[in-house]
C-alpha atoms as a PDB file:
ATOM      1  CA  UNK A   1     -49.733  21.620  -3.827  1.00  0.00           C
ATOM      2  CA  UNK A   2     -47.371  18.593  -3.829  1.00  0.00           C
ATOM      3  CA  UNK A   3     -43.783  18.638  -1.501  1.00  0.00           C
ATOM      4  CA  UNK A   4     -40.902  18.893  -3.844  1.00  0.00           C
ATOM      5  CA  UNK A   5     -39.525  15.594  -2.600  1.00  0.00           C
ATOM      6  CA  UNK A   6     -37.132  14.581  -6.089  1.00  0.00           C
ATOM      7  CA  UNK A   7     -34.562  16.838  -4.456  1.00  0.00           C
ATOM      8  CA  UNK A   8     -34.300  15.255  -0.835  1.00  0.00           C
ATOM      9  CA  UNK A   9     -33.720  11.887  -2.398  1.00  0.00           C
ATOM     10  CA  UNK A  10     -31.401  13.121  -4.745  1.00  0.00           C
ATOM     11  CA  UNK A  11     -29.127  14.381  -2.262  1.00  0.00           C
ATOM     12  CA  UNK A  12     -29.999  11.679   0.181  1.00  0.00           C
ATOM     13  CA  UNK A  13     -28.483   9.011  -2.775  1.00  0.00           C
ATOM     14  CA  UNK A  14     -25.900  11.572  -3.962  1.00  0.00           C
ATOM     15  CA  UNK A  15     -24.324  11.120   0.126  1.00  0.00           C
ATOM     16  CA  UNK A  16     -25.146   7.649   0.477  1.00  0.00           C
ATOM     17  CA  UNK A  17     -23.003   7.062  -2.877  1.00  0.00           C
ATOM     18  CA  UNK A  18     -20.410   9.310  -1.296  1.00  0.00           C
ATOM     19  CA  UNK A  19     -20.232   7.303   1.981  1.00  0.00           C
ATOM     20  CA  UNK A  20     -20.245   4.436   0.238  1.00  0.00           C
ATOM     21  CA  UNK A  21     -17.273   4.730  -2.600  1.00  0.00           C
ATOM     22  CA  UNK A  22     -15.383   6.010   0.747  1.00  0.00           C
ATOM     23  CA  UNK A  23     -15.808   2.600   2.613  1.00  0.00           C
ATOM     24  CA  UNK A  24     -14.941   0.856  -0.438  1.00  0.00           C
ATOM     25  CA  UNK A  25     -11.704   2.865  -0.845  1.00  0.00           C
ATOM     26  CA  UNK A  26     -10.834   2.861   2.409  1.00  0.00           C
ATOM     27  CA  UNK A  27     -11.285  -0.911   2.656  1.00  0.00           C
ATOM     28  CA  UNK A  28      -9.301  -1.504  -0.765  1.00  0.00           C
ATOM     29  CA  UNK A  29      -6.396   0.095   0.683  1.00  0.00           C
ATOM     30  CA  UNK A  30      -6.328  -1.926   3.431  1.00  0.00           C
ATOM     31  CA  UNK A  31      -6.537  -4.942   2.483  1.00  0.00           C
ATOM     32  CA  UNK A  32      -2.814  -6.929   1.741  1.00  0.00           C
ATOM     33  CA  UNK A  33      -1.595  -6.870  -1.696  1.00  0.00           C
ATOM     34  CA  UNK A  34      -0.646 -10.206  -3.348  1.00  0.00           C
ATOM     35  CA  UNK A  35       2.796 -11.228  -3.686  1.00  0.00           C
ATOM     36  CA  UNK A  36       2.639 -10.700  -8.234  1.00  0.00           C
ATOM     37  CA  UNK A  37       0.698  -7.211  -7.010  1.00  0.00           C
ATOM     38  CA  UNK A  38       3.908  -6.327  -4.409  1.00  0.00           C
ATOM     39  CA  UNK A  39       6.112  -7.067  -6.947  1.00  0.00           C
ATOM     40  CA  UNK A  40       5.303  -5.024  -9.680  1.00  0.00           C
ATOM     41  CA  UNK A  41       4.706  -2.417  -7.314  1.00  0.00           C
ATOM     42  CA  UNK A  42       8.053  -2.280  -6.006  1.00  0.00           C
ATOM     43  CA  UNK A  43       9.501  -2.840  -9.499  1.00  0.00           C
ATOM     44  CA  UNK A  44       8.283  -0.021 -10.764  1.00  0.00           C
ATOM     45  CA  UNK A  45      10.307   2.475  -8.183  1.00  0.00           C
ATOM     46  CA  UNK A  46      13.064   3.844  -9.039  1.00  0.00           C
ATOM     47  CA  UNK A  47      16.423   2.956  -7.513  1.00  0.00           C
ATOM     48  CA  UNK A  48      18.098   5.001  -4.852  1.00  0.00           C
ATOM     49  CA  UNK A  49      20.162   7.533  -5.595  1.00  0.00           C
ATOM     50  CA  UNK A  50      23.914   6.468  -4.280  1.00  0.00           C
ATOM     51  CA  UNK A  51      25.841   8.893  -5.887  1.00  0.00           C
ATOM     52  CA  UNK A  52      26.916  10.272  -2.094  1.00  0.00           C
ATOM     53  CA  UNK A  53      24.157  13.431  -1.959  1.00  0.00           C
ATOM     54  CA  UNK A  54      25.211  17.162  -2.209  1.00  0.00           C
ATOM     55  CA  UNK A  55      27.968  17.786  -5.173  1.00  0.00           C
ATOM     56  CA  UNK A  56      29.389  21.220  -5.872  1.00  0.00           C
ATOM     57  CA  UNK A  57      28.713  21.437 -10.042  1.00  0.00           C
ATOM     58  CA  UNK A  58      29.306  24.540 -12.306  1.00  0.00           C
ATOM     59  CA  UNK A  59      25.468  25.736 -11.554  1.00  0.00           C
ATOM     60  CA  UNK A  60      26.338  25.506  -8.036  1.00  0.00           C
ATOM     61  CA  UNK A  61      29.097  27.714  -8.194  1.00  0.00           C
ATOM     62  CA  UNK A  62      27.610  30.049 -10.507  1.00  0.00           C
ATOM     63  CA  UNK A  63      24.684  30.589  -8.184  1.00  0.00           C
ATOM     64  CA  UNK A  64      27.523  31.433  -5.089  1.00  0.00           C
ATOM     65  CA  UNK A  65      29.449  33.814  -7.172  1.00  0.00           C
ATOM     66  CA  UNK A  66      25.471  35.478  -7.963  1.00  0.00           C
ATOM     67  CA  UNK A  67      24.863  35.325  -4.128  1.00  0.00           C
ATOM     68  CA  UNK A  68      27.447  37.255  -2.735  1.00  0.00           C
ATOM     69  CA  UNK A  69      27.053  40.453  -0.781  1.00  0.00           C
END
């Protein structure tokens, strides 16, 4: 009888790949971004929203009048 050794080395490659991708990942997010990388990463947010926070609409109301007790 021979040892059923194809699955071993499966999963011994299937881990090793696993380890691996995570140290590349982990080492791709850590390194610094380049100034033309930066910038289109911080040109594609969104602008802040100054329009002074909380503001009492119609849907607002509507859902106070619904509230009541």
């Amino acid at each position: 009888m021979s040892k059923p050794s194809n699955p071993a080395v499966s999963r011994r490659r299937l881990f090793a790949g696993a380890g691996a991708a995570g140290a590349v990942a982990t080492v791709a997010a850590l390194l610094p971004r380049t100034p033309e990388v930066a910038a289109v990463a911080d040109a594609a947010k969104p602008a802040p929203d100054t329009s002074g926070g909380y503001q009492v609409t119609q849907h607002v109301l509507r859902y106070y009048q619904t509230a009541k007790v």
